[in-house]
N, C-alpha and C. Protein backbone atom coordinates (compact mmCIF):
# COMPACT_ATOMS: atom_id res chain seq x y z
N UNK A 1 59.49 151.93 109.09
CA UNK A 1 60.57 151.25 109.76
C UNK A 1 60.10 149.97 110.40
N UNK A 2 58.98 150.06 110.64
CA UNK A 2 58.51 149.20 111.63
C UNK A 2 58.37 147.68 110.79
N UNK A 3 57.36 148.33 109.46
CA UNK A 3 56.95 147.14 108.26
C UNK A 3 58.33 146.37 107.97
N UNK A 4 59.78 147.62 107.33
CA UNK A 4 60.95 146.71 107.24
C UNK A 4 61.33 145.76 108.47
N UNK A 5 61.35 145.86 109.52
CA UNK A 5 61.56 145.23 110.65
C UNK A 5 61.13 143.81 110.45
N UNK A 6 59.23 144.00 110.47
CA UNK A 6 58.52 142.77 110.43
C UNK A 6 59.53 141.84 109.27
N UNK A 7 59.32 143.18 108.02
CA UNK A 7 59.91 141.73 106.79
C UNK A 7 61.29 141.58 106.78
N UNK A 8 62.20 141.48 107.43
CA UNK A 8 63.09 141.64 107.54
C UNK A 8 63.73 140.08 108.93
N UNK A 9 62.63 139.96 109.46
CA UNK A 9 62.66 139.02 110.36
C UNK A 9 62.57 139.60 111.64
N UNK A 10 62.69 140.65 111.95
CA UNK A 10 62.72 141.35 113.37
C UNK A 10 63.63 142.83 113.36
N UNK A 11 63.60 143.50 114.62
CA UNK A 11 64.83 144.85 114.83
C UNK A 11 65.88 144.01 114.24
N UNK A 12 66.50 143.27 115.01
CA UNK A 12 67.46 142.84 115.11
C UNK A 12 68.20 142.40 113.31
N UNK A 13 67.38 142.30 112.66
CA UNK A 13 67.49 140.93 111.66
C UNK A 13 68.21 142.41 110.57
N UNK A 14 67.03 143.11 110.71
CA UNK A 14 66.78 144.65 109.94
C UNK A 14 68.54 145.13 110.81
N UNK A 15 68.56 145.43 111.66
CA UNK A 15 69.70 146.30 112.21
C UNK A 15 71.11 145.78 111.21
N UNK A 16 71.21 144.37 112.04
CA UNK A 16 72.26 143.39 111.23
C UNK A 16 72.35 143.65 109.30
N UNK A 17 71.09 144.04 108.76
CA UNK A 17 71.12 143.86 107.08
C UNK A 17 71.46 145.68 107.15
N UNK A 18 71.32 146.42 107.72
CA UNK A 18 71.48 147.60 107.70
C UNK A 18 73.13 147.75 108.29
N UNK A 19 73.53 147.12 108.82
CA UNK A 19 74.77 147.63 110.04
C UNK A 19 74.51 148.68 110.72
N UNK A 20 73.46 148.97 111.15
CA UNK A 20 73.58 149.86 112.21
C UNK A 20 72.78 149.33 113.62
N UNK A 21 73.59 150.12 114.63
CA UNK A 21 72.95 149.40 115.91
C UNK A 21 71.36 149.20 116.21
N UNK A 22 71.03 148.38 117.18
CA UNK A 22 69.57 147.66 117.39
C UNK A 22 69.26 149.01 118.14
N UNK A 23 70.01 149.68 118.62
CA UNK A 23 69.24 150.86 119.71
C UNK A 23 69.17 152.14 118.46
N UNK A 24 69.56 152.31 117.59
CA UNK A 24 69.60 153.40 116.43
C UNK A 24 67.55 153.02 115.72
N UNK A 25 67.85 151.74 115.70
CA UNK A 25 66.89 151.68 115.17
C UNK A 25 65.75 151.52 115.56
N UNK A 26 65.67 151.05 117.36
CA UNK A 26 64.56 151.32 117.89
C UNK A 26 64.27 152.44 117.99
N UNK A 27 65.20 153.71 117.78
CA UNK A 27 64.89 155.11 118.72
C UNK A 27 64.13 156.03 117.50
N UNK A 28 64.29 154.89 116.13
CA UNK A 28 63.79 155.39 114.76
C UNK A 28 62.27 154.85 114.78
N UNK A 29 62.03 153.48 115.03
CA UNK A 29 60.85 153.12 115.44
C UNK A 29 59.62 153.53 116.34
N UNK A 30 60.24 154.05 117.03
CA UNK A 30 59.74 154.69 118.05
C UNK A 30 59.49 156.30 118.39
N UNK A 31 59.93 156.66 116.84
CA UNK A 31 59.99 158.00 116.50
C UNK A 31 60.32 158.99 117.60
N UNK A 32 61.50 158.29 118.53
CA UNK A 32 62.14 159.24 119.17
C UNK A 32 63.45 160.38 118.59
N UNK A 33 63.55 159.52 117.40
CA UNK A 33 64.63 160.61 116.34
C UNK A 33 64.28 160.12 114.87
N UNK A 34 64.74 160.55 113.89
CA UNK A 34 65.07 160.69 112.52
C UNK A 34 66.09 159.90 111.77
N UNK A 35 66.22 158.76 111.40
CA UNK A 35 67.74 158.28 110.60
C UNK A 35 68.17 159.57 109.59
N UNK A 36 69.29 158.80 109.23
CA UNK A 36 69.87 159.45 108.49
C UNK A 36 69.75 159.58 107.18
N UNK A 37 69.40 160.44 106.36
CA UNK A 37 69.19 160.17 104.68
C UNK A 37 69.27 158.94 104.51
N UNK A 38 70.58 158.46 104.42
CA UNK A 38 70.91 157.46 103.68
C UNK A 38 70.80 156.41 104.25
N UNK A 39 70.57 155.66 105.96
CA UNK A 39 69.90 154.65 106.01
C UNK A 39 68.44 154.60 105.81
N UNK A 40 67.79 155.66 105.40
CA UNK A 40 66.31 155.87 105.55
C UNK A 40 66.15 155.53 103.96
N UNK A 41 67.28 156.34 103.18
CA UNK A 41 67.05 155.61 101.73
C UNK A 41 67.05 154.04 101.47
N UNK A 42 68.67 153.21 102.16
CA UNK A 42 68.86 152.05 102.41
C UNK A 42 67.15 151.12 102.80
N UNK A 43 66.57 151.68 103.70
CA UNK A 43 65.20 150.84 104.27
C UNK A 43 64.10 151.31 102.96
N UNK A 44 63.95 152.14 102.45
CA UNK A 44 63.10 152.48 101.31
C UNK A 44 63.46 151.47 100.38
N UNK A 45 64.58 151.15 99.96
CA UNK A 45 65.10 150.50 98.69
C UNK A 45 64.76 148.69 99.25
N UNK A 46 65.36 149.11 100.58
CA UNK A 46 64.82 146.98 101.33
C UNK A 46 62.98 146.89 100.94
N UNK A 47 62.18 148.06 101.46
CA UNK A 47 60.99 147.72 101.11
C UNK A 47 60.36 147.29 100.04
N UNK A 48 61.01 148.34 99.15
CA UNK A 48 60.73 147.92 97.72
C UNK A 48 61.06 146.66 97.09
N UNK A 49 62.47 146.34 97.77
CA UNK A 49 62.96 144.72 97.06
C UNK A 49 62.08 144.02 97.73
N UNK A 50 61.58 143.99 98.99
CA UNK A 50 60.32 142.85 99.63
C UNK A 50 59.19 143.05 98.49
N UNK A 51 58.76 143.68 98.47
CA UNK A 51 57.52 144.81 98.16
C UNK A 51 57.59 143.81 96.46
N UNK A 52 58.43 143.70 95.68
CA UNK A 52 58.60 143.31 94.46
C UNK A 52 58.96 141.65 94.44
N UNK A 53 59.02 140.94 95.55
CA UNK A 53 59.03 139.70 95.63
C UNK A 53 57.36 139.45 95.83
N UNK A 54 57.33 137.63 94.79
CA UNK A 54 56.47 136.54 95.66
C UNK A 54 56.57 136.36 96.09
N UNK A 55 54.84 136.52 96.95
CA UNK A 55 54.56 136.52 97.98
C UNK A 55 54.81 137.19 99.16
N UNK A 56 54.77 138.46 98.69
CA UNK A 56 54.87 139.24 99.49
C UNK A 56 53.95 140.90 98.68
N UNK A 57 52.52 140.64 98.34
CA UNK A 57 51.70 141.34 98.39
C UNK A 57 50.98 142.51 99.14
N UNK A 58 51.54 144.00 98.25
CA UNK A 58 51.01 145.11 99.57
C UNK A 58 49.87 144.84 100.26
N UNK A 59 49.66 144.79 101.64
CA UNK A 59 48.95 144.99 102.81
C UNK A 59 47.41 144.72 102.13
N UNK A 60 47.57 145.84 101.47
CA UNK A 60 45.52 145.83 100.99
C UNK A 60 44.95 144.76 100.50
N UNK A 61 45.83 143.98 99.47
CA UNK A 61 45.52 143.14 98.88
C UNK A 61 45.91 141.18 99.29
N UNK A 62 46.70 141.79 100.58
CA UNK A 62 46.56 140.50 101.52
C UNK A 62 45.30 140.43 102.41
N UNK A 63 45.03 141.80 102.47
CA UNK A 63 43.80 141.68 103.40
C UNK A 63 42.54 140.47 103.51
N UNK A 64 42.34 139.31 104.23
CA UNK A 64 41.18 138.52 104.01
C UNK A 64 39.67 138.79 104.73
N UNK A 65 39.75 139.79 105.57
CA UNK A 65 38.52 140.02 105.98
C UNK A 65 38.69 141.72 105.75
N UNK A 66 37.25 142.25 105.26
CA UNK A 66 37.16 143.59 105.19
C UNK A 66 37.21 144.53 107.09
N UNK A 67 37.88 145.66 106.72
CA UNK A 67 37.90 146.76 108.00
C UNK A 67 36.47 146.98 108.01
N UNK A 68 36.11 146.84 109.47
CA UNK A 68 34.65 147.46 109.62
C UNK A 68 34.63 148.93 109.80
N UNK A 69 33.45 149.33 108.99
CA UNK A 69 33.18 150.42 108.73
C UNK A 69 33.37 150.95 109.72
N UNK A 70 33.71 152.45 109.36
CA UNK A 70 33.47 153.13 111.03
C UNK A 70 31.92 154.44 110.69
């Protein structure tokens, strides 16, 4: 929820492309509750359309400096 947020432009940006309220979706962020199937499907399907655009490369492979070992 959080990643759609970022790509999405913010809560707010994400709430507005979703229609559902900014407090629904913080309380999802914040894993104080669960959405609902079907906005949880809705944000799966937004990721994927980011996820399948240029320039916008999964996480690992934006990475420019390696995680130090632990």
């Amino acid at each position: 929820m959080a990643r759609a947020a970022e790509l999405a432009g913010g809560v707010r940006a994400l709430s507005v492309r979703l229609r559902i309220p900014v407090v629904d979706l913080m309380r999802w962020i914040q894993g104080e509750k669960k959405p609902p199937m079907g906005v949880f499907l809705r944000i799966v399907d937004f990721l994927l359309e980011q996820g399948s655009r240029p320039g916008f490369p999964p996480e690992r492979e934006r990475r420019k400096t390696p995680r130090p070992a632990k």
